[in-house]
C-alpha atoms as a PDB file:
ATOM      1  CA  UNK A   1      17.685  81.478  27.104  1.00  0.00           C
ATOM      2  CA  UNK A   2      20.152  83.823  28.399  1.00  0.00           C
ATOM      3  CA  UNK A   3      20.117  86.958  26.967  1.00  0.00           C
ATOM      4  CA  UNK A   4      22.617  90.463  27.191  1.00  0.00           C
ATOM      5  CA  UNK A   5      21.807  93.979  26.035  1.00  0.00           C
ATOM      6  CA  UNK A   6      20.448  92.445  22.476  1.00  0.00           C
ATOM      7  CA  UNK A   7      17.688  94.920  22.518  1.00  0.00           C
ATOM      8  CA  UNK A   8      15.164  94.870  19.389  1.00  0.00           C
ATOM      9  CA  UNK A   9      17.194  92.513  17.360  1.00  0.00           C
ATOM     10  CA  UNK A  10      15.927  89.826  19.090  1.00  0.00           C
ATOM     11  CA  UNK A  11      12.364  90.227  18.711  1.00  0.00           C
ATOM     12  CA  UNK A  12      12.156  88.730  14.990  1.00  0.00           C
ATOM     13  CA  UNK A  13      13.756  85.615  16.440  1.00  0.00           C
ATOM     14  CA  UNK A  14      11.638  85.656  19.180  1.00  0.00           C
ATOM     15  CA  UNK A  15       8.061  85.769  17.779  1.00  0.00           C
ATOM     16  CA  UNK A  16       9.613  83.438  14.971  1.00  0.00           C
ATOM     17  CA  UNK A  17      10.185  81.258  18.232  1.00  0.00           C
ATOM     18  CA  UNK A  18       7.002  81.615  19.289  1.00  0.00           C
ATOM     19  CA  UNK A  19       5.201  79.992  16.846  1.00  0.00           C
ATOM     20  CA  UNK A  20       6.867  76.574  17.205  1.00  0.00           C
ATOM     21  CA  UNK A  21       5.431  75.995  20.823  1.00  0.00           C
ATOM     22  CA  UNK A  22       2.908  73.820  21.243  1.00  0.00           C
ATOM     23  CA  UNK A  23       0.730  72.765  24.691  1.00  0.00           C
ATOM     24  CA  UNK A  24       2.990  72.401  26.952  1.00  0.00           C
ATOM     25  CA  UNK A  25       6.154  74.132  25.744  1.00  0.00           C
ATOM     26  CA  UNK A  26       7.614  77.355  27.603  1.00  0.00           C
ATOM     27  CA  UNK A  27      10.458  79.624  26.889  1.00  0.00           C
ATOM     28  CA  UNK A  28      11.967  81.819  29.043  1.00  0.00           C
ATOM     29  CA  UNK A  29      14.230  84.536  28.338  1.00  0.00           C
ATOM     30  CA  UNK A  30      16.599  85.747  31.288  1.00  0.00           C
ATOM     31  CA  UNK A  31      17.804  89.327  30.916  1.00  0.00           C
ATOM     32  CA  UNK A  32      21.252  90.308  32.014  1.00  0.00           C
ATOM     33  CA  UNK A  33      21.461  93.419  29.831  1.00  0.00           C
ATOM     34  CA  UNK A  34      22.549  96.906  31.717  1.00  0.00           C
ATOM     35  CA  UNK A  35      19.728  98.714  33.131  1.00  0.00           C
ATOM     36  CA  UNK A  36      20.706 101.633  30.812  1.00  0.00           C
ATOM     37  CA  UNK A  37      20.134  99.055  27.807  1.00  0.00           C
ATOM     38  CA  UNK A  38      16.936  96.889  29.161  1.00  0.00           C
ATOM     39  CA  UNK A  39      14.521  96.951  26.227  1.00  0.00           C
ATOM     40  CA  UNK A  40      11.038  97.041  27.575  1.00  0.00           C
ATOM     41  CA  UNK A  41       9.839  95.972  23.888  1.00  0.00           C
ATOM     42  CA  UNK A  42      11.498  92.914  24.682  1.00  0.00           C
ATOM     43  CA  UNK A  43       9.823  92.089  27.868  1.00  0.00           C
ATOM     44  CA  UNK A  44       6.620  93.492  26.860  1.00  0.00           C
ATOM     45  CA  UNK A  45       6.561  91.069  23.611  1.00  0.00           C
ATOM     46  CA  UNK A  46       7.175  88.385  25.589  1.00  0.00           C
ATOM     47  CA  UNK A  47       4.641  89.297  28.176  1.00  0.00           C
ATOM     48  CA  UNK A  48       2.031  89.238  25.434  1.00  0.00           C
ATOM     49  CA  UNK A  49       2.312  85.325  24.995  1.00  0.00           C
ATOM     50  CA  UNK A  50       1.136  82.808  27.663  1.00  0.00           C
ATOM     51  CA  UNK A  51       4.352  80.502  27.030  1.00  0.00           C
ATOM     52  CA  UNK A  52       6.912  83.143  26.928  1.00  0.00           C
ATOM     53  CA  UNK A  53       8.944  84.647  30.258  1.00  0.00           C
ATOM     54  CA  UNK A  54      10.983  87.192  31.077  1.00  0.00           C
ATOM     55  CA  UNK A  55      12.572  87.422  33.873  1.00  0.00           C
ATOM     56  CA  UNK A  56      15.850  89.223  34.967  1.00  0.00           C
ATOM     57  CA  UNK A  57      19.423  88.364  36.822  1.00  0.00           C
ATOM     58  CA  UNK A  58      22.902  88.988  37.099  1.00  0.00           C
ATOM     59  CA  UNK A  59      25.025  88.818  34.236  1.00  0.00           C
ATOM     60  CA  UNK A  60      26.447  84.875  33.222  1.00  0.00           C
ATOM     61  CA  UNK A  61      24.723  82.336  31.462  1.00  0.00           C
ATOM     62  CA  UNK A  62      25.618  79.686  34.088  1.00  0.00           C
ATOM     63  CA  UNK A  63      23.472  82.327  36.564  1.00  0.00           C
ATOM     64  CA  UNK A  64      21.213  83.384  33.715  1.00  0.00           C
ATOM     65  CA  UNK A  65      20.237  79.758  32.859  1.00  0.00           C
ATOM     66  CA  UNK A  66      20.204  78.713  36.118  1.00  0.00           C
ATOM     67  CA  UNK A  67      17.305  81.051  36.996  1.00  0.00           C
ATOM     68  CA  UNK A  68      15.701  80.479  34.015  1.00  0.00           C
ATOM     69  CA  UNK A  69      15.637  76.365  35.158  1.00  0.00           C
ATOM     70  CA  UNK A  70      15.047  77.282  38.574  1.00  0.00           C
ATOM     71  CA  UNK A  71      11.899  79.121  37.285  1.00  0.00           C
ATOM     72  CA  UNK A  72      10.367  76.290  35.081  1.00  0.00           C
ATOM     73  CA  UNK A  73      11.135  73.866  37.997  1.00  0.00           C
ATOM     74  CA  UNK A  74       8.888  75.693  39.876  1.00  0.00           C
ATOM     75  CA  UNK A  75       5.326  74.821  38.477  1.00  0.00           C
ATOM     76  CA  UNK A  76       3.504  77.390  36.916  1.00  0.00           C
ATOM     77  CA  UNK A  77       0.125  75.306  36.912  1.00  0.00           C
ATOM     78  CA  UNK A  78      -0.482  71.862  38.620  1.00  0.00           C
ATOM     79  CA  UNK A  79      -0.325  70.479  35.255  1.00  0.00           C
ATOM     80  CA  UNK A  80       2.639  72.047  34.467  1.00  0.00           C
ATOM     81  CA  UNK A  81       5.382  69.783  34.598  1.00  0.00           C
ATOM     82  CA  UNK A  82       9.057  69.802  32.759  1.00  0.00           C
ATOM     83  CA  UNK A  83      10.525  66.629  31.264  1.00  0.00           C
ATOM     84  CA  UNK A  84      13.247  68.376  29.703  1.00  0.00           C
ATOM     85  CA  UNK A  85      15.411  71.558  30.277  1.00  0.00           C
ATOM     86  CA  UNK A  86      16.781  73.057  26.597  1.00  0.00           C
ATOM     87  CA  UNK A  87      19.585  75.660  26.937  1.00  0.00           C
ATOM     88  CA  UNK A  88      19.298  78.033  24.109  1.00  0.00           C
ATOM     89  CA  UNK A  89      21.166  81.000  22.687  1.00  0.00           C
ATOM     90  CA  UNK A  90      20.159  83.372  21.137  1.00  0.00           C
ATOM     91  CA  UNK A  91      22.311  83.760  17.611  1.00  0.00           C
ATOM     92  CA  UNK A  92      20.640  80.041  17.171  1.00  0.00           C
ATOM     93  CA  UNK A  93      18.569  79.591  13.771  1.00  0.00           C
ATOM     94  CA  UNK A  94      16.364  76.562  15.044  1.00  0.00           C
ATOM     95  CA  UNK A  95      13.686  75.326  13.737  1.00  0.00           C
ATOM     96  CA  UNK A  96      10.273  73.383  15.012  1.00  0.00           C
ATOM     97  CA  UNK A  97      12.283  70.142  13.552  1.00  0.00           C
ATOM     98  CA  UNK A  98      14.372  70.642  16.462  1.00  0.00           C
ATOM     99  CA  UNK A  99      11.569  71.069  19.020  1.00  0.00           C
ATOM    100  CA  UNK A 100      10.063  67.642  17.068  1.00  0.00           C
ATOM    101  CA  UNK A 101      13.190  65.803  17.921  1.00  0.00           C
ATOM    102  CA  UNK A 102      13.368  67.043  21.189  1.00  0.00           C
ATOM    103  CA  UNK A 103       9.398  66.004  22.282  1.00  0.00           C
ATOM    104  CA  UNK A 104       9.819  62.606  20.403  1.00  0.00           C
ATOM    105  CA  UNK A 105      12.919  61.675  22.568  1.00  0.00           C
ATOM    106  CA  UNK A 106      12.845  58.562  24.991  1.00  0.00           C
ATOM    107  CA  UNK A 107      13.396  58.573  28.086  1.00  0.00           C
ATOM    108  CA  UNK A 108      16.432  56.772  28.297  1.00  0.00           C
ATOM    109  CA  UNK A 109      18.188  59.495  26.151  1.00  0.00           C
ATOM    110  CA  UNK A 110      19.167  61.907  29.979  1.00  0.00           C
ATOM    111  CA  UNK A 111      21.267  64.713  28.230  1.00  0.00           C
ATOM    112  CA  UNK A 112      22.820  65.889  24.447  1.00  0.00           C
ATOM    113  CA  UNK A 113      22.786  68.305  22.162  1.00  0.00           C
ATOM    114  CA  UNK A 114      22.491  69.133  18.161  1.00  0.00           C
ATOM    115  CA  UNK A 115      25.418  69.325  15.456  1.00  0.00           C
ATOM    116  CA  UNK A 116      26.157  72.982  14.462  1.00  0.00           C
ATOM    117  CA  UNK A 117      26.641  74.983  11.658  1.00  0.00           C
ATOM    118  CA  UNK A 118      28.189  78.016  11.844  1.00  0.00           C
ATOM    119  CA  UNK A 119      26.352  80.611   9.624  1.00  0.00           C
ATOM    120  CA  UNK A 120      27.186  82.244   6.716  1.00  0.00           C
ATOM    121  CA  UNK A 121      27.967  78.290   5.892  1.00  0.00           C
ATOM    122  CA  UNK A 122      31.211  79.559   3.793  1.00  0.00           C
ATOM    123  CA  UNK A 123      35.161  78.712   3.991  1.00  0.00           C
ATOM    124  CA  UNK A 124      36.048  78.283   6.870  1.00  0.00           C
ATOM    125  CA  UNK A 125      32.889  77.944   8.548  1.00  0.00           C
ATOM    126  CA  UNK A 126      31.674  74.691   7.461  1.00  0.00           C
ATOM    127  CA  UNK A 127      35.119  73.118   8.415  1.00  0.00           C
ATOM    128  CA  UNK A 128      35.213  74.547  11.687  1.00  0.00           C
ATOM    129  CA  UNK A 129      31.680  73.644  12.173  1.00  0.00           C
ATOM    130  CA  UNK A 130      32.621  70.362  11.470  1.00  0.00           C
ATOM    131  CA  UNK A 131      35.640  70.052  13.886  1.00  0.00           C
ATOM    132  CA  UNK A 132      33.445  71.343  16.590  1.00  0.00           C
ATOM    133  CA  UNK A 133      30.773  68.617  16.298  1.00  0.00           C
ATOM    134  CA  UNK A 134      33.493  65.720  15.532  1.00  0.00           C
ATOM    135  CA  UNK A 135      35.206  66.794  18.458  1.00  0.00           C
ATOM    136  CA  UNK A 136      32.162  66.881  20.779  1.00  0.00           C
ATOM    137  CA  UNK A 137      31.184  63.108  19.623  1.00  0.00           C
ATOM    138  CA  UNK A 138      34.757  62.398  20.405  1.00  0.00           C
ATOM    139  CA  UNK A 139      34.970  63.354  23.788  1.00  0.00           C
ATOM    140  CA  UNK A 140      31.426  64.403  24.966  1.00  0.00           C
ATOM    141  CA  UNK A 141      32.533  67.978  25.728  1.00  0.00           C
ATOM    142  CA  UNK A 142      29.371  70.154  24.059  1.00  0.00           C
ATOM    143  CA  UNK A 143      29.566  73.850  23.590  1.00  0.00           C
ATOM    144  CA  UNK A 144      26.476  75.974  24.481  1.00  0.00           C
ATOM    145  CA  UNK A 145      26.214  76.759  20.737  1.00  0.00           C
ATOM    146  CA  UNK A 146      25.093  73.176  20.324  1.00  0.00           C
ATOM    147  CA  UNK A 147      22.278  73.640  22.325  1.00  0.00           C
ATOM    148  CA  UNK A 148      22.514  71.251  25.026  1.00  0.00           C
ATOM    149  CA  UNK A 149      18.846  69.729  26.473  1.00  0.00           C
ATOM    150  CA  UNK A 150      19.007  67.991  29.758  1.00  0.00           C
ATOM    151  CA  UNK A 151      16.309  65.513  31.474  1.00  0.00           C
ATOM    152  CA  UNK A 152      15.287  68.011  34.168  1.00  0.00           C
ATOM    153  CA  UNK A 153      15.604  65.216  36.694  1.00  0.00           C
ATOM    154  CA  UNK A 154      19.147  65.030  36.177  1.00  0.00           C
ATOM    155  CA  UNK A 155      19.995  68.771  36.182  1.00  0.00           C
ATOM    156  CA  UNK A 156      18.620  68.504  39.684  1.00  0.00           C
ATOM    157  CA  UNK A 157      20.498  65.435  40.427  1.00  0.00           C
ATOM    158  CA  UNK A 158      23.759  67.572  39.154  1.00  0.00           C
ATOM    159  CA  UNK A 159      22.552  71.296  41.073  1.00  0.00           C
ATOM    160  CA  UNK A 160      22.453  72.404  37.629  1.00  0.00           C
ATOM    161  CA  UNK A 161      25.564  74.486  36.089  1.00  0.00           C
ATOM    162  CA  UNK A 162      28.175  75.563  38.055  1.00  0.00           C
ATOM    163  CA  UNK A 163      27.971  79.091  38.569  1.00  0.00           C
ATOM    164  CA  UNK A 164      31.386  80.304  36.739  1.00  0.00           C
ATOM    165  CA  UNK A 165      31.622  83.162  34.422  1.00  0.00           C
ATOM    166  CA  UNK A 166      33.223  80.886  31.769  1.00  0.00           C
ATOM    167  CA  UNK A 167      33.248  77.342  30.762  1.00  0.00           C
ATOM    168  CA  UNK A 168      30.360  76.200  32.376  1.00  0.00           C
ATOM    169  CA  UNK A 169      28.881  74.258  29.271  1.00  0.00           C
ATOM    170  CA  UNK A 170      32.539  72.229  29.518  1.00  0.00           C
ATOM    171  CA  UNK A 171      32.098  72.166  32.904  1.00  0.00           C
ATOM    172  CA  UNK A 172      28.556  70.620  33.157  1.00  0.00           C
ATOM    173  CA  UNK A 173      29.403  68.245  30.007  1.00  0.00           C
ATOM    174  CA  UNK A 174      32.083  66.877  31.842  1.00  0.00           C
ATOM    175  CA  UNK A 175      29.632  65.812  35.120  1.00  0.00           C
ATOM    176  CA  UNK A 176      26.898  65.007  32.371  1.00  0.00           C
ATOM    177  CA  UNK A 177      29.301  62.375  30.550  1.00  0.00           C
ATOM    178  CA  UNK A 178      30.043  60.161  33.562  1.00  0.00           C
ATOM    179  CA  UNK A 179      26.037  59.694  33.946  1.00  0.00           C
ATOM    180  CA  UNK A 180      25.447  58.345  30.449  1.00  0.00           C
ATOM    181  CA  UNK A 181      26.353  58.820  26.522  1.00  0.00           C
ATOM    182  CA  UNK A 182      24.989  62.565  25.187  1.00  0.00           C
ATOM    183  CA  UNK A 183      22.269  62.272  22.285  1.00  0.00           C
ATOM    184  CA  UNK A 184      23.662  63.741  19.269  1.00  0.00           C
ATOM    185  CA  UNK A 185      21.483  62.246  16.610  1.00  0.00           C
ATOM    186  CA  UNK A 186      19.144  65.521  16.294  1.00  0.00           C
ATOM    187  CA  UNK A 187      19.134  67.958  13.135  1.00  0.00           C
ATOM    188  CA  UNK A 188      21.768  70.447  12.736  1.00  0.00           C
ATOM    189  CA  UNK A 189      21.300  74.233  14.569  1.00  0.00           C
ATOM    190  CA  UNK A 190      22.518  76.894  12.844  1.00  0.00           C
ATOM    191  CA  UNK A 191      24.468  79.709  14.908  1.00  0.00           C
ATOM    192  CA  UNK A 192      25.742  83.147  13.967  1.00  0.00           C
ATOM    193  CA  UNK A 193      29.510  83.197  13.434  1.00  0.00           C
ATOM    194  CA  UNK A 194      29.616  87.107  14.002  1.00  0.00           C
ATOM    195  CA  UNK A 195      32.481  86.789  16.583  1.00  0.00           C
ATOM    196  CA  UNK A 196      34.751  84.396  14.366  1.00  0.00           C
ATOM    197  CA  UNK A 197      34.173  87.436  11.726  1.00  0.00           C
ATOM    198  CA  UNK A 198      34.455  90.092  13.901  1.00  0.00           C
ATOM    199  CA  UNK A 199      38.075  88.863  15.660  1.00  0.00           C
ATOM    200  CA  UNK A 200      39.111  86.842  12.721  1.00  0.00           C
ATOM    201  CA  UNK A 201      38.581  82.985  12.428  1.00  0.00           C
ATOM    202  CA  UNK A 202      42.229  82.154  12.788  1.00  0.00           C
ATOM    203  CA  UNK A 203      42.282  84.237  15.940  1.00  0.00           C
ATOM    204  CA  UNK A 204      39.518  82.882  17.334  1.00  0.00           C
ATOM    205  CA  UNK A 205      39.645  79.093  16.473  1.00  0.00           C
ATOM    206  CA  UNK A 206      43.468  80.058  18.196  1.00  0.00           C
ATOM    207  CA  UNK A 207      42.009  81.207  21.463  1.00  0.00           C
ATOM    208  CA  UNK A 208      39.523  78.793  21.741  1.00  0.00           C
ATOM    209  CA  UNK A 209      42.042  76.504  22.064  1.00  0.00           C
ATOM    210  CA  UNK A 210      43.807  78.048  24.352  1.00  0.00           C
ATOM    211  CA  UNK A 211      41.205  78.741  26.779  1.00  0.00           C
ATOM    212  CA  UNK A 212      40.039  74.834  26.954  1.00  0.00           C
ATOM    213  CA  UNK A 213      43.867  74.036  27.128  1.00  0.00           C
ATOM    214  CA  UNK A 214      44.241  76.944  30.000  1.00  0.00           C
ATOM    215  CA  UNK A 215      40.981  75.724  31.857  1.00  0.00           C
ATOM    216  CA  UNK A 216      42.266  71.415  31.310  1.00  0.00           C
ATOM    217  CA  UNK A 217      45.778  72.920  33.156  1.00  0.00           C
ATOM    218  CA  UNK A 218      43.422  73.852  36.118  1.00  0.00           C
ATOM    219  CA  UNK A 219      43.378  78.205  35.592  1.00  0.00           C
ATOM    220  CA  UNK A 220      40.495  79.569  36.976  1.00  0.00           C
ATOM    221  CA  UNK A 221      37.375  80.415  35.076  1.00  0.00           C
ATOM    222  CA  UNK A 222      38.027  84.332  36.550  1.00  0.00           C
ATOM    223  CA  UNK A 223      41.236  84.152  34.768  1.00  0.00           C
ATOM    224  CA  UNK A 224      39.946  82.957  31.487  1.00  0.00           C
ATOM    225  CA  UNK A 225      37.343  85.093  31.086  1.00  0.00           C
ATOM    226  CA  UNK A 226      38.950  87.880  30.729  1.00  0.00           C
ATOM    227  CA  UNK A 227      41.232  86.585  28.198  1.00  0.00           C
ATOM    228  CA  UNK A 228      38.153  85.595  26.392  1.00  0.00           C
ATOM    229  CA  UNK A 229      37.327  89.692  26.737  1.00  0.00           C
ATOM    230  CA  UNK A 230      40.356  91.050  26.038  1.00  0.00           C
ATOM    231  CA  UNK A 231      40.450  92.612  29.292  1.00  0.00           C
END
């Protein structure tokens, strides 16, 4: 889970995390936050559980969750060994259904992710929520939101997410799609919509657009993410 200058407001979510792991499960956070900013109550909650790890890296969630992969790839024990690589953020409300779902899954099912609901679930949340998962079924292009989970076999297979400061969940959904059909049968996840009410909904259901149509014409990643900043 990549994570930037969220500081104590994470730990609730965290510990509430936490208790949904079972033998086997591990979670590692990967810290991009400014050294000014990095909250050593955040590394030194997570250092106080065996499954929980916090490790640091340049800013970018391609980079962050990268690292984070590379890590878990890397055996902690000899019995340690990951199936399945699941790409969390951290304005996610999940739930140990989701977990469930995710340890009951066969084999066959290589990559996917969960329908969303944006959260508060009000107007126009719940439609936009639902035009994000239609689309996604419709052309198997996830958003990170969705939480995407990944056989770990094939994120090797693919080197893992290209490292661009924007669009890498389109990016890796696009290489994903041509290796088989994403599993989107799982419970809904529930994000935060605290940028569609901080910018306005219109504004940013407008530039959301714009940025996948920019990114489709071939503009760099560099470009867009800036535009996605305002910078």
């Amino acid at each position: 889970m990549p994570v930037y200058n969220e500081g104590d407001a994470l730990l609730p979510w965290l510990k509430e995390v936490a208790s949904y792991l079972k033998k086997g499960d591990q979670l590692v956070i990967v810290d991009a936050s400014d050294s000014s900013t990095k909250n050593n109550a955040l590394k030194s909650t997570i250092e106080s559980y065996d499954q929980l790890h916090y490790l640091t890296s340049e800013k970018g969630r391609a980079l962050q969750m990268n690292a984070g992969a590379a890590f878990l790839c890397k055996p902690l024990d000899e019995k340690f060994r990951p199936d399945l690589l699941w790409f969390l953020h951290s304005d996610s409300g999940l739930s140990s259904d989701h977990l469930h779902y995710l340890r009951a899954l066969k084999p066959t099912s290589m990559w996917g992710r969960f329908d969303v609901r944006l959260s508060p679930n009000i107007f126009p949340f719940a439609i936009i929520s639902a035009f994000i998962n239609t689309r996604s079924r419709l052309t198997q292009v996830m958003t990170g939101d969705q939480g995407i989970f990944i056989r770990t076999d094939i994120f090797k297979r693919i080197k893992g997410y290209a490292e661009i400061p924007l669009m890498e969940d389109v990016e890796i959904s696009k290489r994903l799609r041509k290796l088989a059909k994403a599993d989107c049968d799982g419970p809904i996840i529930k994000t935060s919509a605290r940028r569609w009410q901080q910018y306005g909904w219109l504004k940013t259901v407008l530039l959301m657009w714009q940025l996948r149509l920019l990114y489709w014409l071939g503009i760099s990643p560099d470009t867009l993410v800036k535009k996605y900043y305002g910078k």
